[in-house]
N, C-alpha and C. Protein backbone atom coordinates (compact mmCIF):
# COMPACT_ATOMS: atom_id res chain seq x y z
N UNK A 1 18.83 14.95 35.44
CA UNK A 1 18.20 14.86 34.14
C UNK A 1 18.37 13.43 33.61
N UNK A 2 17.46 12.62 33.03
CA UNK A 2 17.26 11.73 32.41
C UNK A 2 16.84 11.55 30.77
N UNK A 3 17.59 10.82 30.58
CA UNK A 3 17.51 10.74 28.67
C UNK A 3 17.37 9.14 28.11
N UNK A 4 16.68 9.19 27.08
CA UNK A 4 16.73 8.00 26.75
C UNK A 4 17.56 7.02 26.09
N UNK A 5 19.35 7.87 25.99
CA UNK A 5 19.88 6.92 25.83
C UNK A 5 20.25 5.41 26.27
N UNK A 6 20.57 4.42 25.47
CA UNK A 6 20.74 3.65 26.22
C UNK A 6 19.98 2.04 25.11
N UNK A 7 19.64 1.19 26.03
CA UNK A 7 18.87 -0.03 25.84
C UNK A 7 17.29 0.49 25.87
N UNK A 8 16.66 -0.13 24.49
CA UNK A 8 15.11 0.47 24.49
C UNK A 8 14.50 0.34 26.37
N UNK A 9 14.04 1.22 26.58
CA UNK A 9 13.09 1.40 28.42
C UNK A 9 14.01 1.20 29.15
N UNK A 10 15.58 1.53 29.09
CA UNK A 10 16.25 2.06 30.07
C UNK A 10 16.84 2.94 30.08
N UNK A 11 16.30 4.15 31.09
CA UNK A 11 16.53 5.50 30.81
C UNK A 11 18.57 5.14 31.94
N UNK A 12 18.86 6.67 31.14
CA UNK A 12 20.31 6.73 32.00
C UNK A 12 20.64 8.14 32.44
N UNK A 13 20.86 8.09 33.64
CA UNK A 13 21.16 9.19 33.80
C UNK A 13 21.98 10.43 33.91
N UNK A 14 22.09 11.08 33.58
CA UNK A 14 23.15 12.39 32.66
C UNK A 14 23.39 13.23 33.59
N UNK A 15 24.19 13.77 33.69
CA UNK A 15 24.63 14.74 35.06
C UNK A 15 24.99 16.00 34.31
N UNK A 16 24.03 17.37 33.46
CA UNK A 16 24.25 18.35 32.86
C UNK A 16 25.20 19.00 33.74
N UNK A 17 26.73 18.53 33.41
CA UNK A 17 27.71 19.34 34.11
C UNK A 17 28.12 21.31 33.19
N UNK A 18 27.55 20.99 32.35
CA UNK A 18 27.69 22.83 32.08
C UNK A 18 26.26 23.45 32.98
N UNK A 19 25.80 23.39 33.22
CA UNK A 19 24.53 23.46 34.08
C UNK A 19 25.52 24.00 35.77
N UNK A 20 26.29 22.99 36.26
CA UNK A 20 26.53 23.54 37.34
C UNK A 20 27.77 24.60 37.22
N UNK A 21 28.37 24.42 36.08
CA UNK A 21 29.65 25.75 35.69
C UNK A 21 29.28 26.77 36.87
N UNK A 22 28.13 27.35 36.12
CA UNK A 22 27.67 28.37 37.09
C UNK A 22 27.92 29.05 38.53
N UNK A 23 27.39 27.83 39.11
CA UNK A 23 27.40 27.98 40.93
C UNK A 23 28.86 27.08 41.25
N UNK A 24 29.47 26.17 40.70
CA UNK A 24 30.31 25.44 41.11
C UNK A 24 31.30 26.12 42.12
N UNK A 25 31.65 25.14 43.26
CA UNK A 25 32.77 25.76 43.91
C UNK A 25 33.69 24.40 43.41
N UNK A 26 35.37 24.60 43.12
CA UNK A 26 35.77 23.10 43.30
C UNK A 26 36.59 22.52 44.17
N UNK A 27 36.51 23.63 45.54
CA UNK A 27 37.14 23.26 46.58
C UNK A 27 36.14 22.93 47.10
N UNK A 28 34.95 23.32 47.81
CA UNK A 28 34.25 22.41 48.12
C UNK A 28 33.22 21.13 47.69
N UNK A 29 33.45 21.24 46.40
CA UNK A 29 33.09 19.91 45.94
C UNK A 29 34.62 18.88 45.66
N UNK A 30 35.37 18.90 45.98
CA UNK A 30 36.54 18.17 46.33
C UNK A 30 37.28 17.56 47.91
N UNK A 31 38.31 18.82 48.04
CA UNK A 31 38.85 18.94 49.23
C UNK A 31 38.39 18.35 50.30
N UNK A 32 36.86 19.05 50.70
CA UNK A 32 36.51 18.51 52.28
C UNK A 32 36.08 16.99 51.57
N UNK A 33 35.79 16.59 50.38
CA UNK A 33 35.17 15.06 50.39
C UNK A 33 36.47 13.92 50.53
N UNK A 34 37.44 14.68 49.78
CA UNK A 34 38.73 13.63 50.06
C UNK A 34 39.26 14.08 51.06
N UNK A 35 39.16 14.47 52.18
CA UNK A 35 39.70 14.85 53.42
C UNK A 35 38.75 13.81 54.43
N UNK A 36 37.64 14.13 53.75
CA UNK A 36 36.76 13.28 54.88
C UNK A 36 36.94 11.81 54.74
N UNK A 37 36.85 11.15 53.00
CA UNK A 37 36.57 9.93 52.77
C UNK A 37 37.92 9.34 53.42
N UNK A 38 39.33 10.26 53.39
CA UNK A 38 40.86 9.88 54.49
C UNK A 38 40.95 9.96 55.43
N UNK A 39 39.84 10.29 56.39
CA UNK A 39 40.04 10.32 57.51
C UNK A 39 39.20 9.21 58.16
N UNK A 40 38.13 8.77 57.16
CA UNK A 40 37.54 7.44 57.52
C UNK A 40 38.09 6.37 57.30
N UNK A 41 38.60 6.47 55.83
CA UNK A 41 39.86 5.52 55.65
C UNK A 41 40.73 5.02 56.95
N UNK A 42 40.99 6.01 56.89
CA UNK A 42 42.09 5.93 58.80
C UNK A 42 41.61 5.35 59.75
N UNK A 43 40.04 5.83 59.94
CA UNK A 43 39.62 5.09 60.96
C UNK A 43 39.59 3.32 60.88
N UNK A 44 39.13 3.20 59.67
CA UNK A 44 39.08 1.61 58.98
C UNK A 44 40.29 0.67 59.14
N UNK A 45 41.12 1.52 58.78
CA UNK A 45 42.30 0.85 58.95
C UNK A 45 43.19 0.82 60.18
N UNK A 46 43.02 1.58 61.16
CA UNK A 46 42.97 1.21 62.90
C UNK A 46 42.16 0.26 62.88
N UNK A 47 40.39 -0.09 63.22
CA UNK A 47 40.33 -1.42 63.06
C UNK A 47 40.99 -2.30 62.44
N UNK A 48 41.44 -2.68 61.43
CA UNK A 48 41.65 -3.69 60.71
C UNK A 48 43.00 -3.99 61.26
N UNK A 49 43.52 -2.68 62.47
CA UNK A 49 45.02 -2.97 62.82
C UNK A 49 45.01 -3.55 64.02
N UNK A 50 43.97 -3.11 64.68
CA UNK A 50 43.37 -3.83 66.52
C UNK A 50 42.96 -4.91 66.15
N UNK A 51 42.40 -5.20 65.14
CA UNK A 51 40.91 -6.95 64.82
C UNK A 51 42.20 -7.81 64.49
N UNK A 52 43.82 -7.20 64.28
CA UNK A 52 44.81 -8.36 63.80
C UNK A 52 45.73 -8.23 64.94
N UNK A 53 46.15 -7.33 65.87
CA UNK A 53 46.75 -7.50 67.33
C UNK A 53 45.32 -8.29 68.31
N UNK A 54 44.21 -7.97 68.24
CA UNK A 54 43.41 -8.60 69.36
C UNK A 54 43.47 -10.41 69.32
N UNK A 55 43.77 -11.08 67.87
CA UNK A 55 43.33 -12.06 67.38
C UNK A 55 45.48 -12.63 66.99
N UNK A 56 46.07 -11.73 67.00
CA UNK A 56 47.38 -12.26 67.00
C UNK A 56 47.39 -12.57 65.29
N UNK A 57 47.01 -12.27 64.77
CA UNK A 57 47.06 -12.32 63.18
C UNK A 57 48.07 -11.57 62.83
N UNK A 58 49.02 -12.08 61.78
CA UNK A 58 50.45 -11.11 61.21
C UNK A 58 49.51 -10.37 60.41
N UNK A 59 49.71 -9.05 60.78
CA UNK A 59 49.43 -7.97 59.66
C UNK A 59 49.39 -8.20 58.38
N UNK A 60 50.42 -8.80 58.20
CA UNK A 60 50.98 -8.90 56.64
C UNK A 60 49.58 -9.82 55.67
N UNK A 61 48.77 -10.47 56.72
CA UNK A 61 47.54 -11.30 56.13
C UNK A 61 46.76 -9.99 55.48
N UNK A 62 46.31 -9.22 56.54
CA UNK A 62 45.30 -8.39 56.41
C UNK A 62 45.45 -7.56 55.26
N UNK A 63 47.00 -6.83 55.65
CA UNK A 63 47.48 -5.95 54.49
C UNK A 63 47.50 -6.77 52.60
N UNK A 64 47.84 -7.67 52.73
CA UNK A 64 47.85 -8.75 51.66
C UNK A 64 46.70 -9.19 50.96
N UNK A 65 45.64 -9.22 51.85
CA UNK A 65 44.26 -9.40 51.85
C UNK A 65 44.23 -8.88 50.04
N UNK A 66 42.80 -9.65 49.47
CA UNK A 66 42.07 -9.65 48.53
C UNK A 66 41.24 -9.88 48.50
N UNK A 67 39.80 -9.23 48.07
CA UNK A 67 38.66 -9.29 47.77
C UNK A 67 38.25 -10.92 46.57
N UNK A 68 39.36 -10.61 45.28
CA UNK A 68 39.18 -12.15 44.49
C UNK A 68 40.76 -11.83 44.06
N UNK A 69 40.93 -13.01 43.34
CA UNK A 69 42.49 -13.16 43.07
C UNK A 69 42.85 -12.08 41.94
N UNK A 70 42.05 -11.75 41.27
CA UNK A 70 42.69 -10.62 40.60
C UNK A 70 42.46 -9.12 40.80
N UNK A 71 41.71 -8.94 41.82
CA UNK A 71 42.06 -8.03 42.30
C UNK A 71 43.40 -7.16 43.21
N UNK A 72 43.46 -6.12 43.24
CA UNK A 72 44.52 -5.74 44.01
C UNK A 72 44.35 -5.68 45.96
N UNK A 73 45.40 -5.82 46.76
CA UNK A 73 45.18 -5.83 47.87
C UNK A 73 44.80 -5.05 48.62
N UNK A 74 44.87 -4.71 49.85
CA UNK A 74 44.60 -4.01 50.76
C UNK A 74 45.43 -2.68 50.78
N UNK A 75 46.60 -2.84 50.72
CA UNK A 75 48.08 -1.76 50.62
C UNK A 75 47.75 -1.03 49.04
N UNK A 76 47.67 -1.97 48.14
CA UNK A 76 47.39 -0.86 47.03
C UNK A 76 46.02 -0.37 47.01
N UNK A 77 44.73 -1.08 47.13
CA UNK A 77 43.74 0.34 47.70
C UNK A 77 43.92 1.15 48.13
N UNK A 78 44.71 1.64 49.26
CA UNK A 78 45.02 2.65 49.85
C UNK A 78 45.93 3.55 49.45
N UNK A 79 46.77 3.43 48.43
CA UNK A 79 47.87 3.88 47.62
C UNK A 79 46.80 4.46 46.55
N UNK A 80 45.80 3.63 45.87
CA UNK A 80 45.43 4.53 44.86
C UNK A 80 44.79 5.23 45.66
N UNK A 81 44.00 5.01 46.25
CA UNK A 81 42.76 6.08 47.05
C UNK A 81 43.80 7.29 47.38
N UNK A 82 44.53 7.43 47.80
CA UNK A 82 45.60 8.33 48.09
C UNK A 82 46.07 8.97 46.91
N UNK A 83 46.43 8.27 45.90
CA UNK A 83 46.71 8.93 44.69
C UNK A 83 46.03 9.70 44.31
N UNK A 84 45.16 9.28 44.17
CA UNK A 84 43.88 9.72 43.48
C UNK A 84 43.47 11.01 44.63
N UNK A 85 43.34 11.14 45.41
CA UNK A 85 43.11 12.78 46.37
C UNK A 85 44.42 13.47 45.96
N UNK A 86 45.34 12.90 46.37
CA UNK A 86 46.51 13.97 45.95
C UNK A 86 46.72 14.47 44.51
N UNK A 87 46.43 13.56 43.94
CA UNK A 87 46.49 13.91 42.20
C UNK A 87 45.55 15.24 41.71
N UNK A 88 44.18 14.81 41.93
CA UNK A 88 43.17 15.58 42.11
C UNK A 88 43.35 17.03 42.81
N UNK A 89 43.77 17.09 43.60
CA UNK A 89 43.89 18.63 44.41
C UNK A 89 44.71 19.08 43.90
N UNK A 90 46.13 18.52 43.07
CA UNK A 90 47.26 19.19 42.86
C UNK A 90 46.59 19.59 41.36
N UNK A 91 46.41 18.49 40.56
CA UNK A 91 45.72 18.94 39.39
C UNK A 91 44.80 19.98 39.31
N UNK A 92 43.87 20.12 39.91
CA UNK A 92 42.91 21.21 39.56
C UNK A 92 43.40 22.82 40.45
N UNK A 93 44.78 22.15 41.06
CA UNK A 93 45.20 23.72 41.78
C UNK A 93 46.36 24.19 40.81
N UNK A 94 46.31 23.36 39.58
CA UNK A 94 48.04 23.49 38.91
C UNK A 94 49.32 23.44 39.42
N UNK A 95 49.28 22.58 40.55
CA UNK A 95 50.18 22.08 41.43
C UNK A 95 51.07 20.98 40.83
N UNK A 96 52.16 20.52 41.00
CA UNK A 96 52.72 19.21 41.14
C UNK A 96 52.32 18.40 41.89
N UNK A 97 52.40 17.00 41.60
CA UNK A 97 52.12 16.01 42.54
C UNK A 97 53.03 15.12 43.29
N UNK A 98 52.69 15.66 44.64
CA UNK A 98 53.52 15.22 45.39
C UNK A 98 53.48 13.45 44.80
N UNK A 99 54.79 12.84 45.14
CA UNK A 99 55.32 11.44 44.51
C UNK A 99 55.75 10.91 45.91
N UNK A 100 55.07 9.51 45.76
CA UNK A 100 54.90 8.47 46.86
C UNK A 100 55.77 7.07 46.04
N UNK A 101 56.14 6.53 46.82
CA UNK A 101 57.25 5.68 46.14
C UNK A 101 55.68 4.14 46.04
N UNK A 102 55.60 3.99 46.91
CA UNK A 102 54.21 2.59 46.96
C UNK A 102 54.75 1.48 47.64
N UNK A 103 55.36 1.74 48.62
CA UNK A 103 56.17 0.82 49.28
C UNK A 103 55.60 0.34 50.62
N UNK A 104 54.05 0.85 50.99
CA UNK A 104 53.74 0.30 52.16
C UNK A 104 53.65 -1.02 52.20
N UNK A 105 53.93 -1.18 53.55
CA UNK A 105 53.38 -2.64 53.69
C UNK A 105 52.96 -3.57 54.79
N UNK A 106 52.86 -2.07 55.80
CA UNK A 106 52.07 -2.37 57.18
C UNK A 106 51.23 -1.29 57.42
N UNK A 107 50.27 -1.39 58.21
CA UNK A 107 49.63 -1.04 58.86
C UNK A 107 49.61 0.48 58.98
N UNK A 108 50.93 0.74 59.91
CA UNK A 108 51.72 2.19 60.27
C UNK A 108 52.08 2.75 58.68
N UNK A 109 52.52 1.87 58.02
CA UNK A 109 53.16 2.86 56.84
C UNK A 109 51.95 3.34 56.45
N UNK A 110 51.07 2.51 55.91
CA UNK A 110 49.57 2.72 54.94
C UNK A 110 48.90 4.50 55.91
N UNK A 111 48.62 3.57 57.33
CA UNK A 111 48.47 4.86 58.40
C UNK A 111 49.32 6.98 57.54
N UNK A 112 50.74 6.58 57.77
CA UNK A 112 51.89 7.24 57.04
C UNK A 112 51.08 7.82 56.11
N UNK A 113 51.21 7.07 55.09
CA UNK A 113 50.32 7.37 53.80
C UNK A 113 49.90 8.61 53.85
N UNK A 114 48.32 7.91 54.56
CA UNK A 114 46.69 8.77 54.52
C UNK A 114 47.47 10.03 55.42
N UNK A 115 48.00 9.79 55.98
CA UNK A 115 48.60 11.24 56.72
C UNK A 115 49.15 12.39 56.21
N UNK A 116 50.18 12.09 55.44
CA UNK A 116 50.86 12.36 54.24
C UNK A 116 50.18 13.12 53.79
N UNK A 117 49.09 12.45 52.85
CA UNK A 117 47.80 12.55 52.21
C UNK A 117 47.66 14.05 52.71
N UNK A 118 46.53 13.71 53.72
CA UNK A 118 45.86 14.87 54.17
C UNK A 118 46.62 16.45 54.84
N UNK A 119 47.70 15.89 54.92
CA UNK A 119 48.39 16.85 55.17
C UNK A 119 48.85 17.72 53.75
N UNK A 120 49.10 17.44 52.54
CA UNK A 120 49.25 18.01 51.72
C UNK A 120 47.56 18.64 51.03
N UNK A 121 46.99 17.82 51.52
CA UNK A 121 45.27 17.86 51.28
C UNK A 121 45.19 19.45 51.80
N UNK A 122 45.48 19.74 52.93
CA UNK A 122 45.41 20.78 53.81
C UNK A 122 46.04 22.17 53.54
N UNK A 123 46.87 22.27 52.70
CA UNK A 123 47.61 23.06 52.29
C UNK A 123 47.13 22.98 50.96
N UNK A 124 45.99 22.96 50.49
CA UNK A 124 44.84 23.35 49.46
C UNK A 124 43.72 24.74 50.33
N UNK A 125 43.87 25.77 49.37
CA UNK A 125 42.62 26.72 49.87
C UNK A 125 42.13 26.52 48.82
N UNK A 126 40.65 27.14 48.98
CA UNK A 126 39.70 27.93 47.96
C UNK A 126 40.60 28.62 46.65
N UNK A 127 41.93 29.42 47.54
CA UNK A 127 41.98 30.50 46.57
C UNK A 127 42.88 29.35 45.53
N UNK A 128 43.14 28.12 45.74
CA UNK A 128 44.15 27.40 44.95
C UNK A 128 43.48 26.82 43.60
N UNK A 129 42.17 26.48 43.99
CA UNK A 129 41.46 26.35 42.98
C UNK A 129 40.20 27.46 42.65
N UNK A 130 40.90 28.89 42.16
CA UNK A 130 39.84 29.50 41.54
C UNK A 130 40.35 29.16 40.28
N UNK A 131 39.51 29.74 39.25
CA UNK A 131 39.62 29.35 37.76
C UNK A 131 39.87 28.00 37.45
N UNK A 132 40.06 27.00 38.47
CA UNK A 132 40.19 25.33 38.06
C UNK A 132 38.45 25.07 37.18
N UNK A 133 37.77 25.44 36.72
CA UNK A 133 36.61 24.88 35.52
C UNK A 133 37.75 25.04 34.50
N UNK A 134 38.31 26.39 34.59
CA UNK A 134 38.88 26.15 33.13
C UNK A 134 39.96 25.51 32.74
N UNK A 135 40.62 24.59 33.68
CA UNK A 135 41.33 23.49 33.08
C UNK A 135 41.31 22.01 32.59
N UNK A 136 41.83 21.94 31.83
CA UNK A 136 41.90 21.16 31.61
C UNK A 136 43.31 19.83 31.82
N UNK A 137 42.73 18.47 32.00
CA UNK A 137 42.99 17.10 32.58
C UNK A 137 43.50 16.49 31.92
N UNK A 138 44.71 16.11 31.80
CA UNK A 138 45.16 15.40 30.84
C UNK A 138 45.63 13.93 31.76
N UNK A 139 45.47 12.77 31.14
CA UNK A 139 45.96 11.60 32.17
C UNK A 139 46.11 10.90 31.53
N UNK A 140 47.40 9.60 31.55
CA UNK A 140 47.65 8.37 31.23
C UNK A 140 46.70 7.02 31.62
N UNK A 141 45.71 6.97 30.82
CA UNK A 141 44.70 5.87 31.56
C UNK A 141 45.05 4.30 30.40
N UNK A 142 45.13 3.10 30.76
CA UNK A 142 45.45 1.88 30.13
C UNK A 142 46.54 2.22 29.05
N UNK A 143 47.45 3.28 28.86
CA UNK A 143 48.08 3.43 27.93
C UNK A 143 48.15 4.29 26.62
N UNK A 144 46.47 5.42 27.20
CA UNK A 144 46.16 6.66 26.05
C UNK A 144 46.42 7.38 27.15
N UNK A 145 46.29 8.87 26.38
CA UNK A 145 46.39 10.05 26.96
C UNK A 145 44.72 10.36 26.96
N UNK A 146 44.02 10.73 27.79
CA UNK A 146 42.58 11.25 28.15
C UNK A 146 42.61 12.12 28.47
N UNK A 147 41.92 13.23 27.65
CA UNK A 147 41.65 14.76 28.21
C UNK A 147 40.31 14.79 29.01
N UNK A 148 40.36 15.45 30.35
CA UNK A 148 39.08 15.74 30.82
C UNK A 148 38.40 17.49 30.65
N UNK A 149 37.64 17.75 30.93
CA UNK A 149 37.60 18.89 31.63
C UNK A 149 37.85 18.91 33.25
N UNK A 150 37.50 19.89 34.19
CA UNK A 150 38.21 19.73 35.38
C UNK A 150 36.78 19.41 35.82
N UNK A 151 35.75 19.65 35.24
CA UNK A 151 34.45 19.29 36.16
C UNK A 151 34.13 17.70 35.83
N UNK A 152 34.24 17.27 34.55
CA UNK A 152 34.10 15.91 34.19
C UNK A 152 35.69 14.86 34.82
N UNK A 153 36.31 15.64 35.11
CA UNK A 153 37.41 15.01 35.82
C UNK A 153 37.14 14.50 37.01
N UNK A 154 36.71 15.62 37.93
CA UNK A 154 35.91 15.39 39.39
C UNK A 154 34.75 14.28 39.63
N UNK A 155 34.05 14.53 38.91
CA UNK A 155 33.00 14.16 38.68
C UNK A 155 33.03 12.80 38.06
N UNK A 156 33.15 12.43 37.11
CA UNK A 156 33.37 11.14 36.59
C UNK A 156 34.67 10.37 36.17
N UNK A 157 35.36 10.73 37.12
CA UNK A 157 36.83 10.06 36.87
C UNK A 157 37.02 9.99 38.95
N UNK A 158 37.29 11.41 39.19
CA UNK A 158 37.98 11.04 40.43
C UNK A 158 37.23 10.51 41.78
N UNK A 159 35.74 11.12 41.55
CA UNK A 159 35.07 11.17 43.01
C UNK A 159 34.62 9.57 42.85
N UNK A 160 34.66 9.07 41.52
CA UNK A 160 34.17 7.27 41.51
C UNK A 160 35.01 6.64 42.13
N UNK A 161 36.44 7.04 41.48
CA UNK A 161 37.55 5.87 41.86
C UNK A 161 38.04 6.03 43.44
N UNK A 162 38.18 6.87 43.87
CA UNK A 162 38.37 7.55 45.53
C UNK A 162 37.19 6.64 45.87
N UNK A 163 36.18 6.94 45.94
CA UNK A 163 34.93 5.86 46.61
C UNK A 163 35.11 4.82 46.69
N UNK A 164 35.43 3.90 45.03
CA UNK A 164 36.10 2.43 44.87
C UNK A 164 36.48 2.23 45.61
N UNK A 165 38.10 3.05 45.93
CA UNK A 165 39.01 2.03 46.55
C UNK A 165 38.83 2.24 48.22
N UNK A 166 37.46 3.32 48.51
CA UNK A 166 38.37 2.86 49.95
C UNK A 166 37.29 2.06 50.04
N UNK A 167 36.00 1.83 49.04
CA UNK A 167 35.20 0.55 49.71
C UNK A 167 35.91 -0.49 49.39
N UNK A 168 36.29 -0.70 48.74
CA UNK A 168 37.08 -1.97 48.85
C UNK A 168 37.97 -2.03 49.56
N UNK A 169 38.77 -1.21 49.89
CA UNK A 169 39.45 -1.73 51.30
C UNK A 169 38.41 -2.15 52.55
N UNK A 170 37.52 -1.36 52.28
CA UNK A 170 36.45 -1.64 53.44
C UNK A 170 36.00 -3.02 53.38
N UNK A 171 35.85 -3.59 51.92
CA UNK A 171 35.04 -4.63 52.17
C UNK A 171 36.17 -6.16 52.40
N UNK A 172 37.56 -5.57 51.94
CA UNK A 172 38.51 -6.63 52.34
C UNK A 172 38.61 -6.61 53.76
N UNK A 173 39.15 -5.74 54.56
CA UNK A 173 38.49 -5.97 55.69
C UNK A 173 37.72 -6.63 56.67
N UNK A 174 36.23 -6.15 55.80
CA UNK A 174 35.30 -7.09 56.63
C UNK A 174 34.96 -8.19 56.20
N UNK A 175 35.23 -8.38 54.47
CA UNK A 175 35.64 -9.88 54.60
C UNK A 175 36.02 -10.88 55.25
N UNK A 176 36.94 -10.20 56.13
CA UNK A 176 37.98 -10.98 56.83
C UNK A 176 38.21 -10.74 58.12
N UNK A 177 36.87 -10.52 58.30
CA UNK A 177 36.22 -10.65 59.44
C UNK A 177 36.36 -9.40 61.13
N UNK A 178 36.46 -8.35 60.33
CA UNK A 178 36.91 -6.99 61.23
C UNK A 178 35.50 -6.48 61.32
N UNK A 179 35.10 -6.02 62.45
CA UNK A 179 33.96 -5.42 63.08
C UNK A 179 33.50 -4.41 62.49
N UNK A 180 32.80 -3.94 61.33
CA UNK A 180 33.01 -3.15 60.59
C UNK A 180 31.74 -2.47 60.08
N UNK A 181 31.20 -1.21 59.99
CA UNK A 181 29.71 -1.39 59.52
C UNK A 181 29.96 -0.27 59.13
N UNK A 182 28.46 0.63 58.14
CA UNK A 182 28.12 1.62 57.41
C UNK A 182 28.46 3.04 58.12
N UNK A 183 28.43 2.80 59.67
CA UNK A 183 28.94 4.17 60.20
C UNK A 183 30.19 4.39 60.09
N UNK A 184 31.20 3.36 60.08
CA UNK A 184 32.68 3.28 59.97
C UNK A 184 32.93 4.12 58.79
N UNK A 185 32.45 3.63 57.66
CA UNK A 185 32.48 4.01 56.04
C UNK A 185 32.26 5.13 56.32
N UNK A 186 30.97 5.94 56.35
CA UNK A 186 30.53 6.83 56.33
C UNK A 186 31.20 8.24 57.54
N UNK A 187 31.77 7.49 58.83
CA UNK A 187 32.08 8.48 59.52
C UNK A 187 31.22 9.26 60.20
N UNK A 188 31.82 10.48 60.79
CA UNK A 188 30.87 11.10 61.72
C UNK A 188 30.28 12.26 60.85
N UNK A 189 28.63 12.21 60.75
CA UNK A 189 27.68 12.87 59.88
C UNK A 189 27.39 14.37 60.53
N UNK A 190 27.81 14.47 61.66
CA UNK A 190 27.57 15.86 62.67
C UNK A 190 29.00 16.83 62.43
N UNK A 191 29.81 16.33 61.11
CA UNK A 191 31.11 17.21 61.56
C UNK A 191 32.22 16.60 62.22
């Protein structure tokens, strides 16, 4: 749906999330996407771990790596991207969140991580998030407290920032010169 809020003749577009209440599942509009977007992650970051043994490069470049100077590196992309799935599944299952100290700083640990990750990812069913529409999100963002709903949570908080960071790890990466293209990102489309 499109509305005319906005700048006069630029329409924006609105995502009527009470509209999908309805049919929503929020395990599968979650779970398998941050399972998948970590397992490509993984793959990305094996390249980026062969393109710095093939070339004799200290890890510690790659991992260190930055897109511009004020951005964050390579190791914390992958820490939030990680956060951010684990946070997400535990939140909308009324779970605790499992706690990661943020101490990678190679290759194998980051690897560690996403493993971590998905392994607690995995030990999410369907039945963990039934009734997750009706919660509600509470989060520390720049220093307020932000309430979401659990669909505007998904939706415009978590599935953006999960995307962010692992393209940007992606694109530090191939910045820096790792063999790297849209199938990598994207992964295998057959399953």
């Amino acid at each position: 749906m499109f509305t005319g809020i906005g700048k006069p003749g630029i329409l924006v577009p609105l995502l009527r999330l009470e509209i999908l209440s309805m049919s929503l599942n929020f395990y599968d509009a979650s779970i398998p996407l941050l399972v998948r977007g970590l397992h490509n992650l993984s793959a990305i970051l094996a390249k980026g771990k062969s393109y710095a043994e093939a070339r004799a490069i200290e890890p510690s470049v790659l991992v260190g790596s930055r897109l511009a100077p004020d951005m964050f590196p390579l190791s914390r992309q992958i820490q939030i991207a990680t956060d951010t799935a684990k946070g997400c599944a535990a939140r909308l299952a009324g779970l605790e969140i499992p706690a990661y100290e943020d101490t990678e700083a190679t290759f194998d640990e980051l690897e560690q991580r996403i493993a971590k990750t998905l392994a607690f990812l995995e030990t999410i069913t369907p039945q963990h998030l039934e009734g997750a529409a009706q919660r509600e999100i509470q989060l520390k963002l720049r220093g307020r407290e932000v309430t979401f709903t659990a669909q505007a949570y998904l939706f415009t908080f978590v599935l953006p920032n999960f995307y962010f960071h692992i393209t940007t790890a992606y694109g530090i990466l191939r910045h820096n010169g790792v063999e790297l293209g849209k199938s990598d990102y994207l992964g295998n489309l057959l399953g």
